[in-house]
Protein backbone atom coordinates (compact mmCIF):
# COMPACT_ATOMS: atom_id res chain seq x y z
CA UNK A 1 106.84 26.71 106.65
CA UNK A 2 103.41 24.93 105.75
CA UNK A 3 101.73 25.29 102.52
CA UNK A 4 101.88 29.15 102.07
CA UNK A 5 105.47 29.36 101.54
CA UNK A 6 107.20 30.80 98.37
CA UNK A 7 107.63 28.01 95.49
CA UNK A 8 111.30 26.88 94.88
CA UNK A 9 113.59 27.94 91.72
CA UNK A 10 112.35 24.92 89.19
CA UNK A 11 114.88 22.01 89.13
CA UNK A 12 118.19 21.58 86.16
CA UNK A 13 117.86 18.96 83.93
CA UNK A 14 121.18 17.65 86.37
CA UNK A 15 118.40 17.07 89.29
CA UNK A 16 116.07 15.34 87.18
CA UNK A 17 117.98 11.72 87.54
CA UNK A 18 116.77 10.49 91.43
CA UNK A 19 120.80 10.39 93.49
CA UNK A 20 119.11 9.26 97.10
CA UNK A 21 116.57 8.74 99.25
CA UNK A 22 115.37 11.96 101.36
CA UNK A 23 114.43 11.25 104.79
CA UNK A 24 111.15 11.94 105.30
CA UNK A 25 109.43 14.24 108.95
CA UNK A 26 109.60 11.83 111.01
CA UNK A 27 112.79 10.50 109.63
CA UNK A 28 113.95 13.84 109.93
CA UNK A 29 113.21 14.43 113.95
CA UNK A 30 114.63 11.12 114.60
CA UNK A 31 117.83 12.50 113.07
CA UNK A 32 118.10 15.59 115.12
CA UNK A 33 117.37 13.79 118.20
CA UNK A 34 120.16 11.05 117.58
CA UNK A 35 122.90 14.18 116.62
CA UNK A 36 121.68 16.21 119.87
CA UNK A 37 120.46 18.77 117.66
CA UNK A 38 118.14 20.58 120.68
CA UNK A 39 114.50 21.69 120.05
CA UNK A 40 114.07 25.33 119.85
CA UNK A 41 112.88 26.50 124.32
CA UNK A 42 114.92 30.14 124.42
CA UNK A 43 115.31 31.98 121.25
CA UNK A 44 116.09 35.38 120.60
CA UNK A 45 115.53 37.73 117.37
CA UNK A 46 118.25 37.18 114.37
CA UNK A 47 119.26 33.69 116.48
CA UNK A 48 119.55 31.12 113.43
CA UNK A 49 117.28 28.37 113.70
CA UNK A 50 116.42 24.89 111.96
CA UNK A 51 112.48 24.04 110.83
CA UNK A 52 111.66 20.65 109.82
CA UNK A 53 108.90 20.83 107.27
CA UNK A 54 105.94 18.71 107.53
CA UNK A 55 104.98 16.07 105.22
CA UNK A 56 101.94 18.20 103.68
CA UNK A 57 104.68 20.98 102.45
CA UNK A 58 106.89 17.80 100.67
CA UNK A 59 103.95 16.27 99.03
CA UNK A 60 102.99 16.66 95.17
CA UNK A 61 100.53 19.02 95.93
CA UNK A 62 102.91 21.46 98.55
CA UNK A 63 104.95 23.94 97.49
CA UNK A 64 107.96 21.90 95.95
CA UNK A 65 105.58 19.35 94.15
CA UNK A 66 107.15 20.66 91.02
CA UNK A 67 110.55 18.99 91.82
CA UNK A 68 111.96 15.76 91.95
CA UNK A 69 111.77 13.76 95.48
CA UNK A 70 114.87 13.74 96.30
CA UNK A 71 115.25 17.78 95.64
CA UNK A 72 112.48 18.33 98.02
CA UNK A 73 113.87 19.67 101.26
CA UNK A 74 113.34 18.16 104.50
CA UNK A 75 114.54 20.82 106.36
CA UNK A 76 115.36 24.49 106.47
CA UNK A 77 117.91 26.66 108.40
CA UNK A 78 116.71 30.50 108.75
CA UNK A 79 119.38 32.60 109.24
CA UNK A 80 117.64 35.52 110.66
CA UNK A 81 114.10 34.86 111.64
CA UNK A 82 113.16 38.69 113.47
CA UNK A 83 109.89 37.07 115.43
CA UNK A 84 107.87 33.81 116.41
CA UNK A 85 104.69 34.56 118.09
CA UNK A 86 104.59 31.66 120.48
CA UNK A 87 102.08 34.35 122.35
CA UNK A 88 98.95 33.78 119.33
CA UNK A 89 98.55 30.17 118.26
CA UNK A 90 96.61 29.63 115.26
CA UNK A 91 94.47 26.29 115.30
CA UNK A 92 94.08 24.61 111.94
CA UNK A 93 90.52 24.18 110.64
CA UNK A 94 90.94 21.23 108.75
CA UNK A 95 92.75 19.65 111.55
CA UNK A 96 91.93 21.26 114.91
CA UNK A 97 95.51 19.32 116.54
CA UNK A 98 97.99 21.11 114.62
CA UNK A 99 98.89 24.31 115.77
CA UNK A 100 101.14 26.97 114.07
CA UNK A 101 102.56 30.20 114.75
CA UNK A 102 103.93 33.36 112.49
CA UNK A 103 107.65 33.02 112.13
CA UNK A 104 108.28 36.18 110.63
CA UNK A 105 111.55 37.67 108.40
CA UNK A 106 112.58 41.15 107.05
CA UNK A 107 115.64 39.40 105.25
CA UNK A 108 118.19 37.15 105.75
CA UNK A 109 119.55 33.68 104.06
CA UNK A 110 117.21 30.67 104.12
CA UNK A 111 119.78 27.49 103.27
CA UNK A 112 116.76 24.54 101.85
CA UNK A 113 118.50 21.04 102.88
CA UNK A 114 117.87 16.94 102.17
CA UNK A 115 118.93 14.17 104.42
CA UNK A 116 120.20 11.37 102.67
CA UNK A 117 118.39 8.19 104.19
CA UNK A 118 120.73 5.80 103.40
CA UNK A 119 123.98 7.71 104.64
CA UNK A 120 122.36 9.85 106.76
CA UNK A 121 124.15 13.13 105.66
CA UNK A 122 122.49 16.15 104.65
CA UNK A 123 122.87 17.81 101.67
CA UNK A 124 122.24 21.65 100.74
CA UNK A 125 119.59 21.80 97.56
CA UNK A 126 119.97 25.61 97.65
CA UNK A 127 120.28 28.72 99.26
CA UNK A 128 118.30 32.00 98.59
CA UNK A 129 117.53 35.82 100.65
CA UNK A 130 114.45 36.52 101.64
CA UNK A 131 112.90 39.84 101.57
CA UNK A 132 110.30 40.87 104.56
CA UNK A 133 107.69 37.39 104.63
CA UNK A 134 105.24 35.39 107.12
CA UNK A 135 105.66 31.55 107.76
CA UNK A 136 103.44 29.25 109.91
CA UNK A 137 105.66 27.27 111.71
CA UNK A 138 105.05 23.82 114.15
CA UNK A 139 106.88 24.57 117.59
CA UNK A 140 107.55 20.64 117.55
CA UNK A 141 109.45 21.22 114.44
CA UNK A 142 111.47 24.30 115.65
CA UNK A 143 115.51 23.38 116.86
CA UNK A 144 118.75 25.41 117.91
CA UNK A 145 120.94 25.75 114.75
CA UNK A 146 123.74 23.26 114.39
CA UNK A 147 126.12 24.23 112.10
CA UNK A 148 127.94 21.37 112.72
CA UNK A 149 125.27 19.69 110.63
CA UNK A 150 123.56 22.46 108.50
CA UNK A 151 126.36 25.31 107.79
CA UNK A 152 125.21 28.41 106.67
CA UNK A 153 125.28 28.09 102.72
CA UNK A 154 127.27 29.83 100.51
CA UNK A 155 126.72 33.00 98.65
């Protein structure tokens, strides 16, 4: 979910006081990786799956700028992603070595998530349906679910 994904609902006065420390990408893969969270290989249609956002997407000028740090998701679980095109890679202009592909949804619950860096526990920022939309996604950043770790959130 790079840079042309949807903006997020605009943050309560409660959010506006800094609670943690957000792990940042890197951060972020590191986690998985220590938990045995598994990068996405074998997916199928409507299988949930977990997307790690990139640095450019958390930044002041990506599409949660207008939030506080720590309300700035470091990861997302898709509930019901219908298609990735592994099959048509899209090379980026500015920088020819990142690659993305359309991730595309007709619906479903996207659950936004933090990881606190100091006690290493994620923590749902929000939950919202999608209707039908296109995301460019990093294969590196793709993983199985783990609902162990990121539950499905509530309605």
């Amino acid at each position: 979910m790079g840079p042309e994904s949807f903006k997020s609902p605009p943050a309560t006065s409660s959010e506006a006081e800094p609670k943690y420390e957000v792990m940042n990408e890197e951060q972020t893969l590191q986690f998985l990786r220590e938990h045995g969270v598994k990068p996405l290989t074998r997916w199928l249609p409507r299988q949930p799956l977990l997307y790690v956002l990139e640095e450019q997407t958390r930044s002041d000028e990506g599409p949660y700028g207008d939030r506080p740090k720590e309300q700035r998701p470091s990861i997302v679980r898709l509930d019901e992603p219908t298609a990735i095109h592994f099959d048509a890679p899209h090379h980026d202009v500015e920088d020819p070595g990142r690659v993305v592909y359309k991730l595309e949804t007709d619906g479903g619950r996207i659950d936004y998530y933090a990881i606190d860096a100091k006690t290493k526990t994620p923590v749902l920022l929000w939950s919202r349906d999608t209707k039908t939309k296109n995301y460019n996604v990093r294969a590196e950043g793709l993983f199985s679910a783990s609902d162990e770790l990121f539950s499905k959130g509530k309605d």
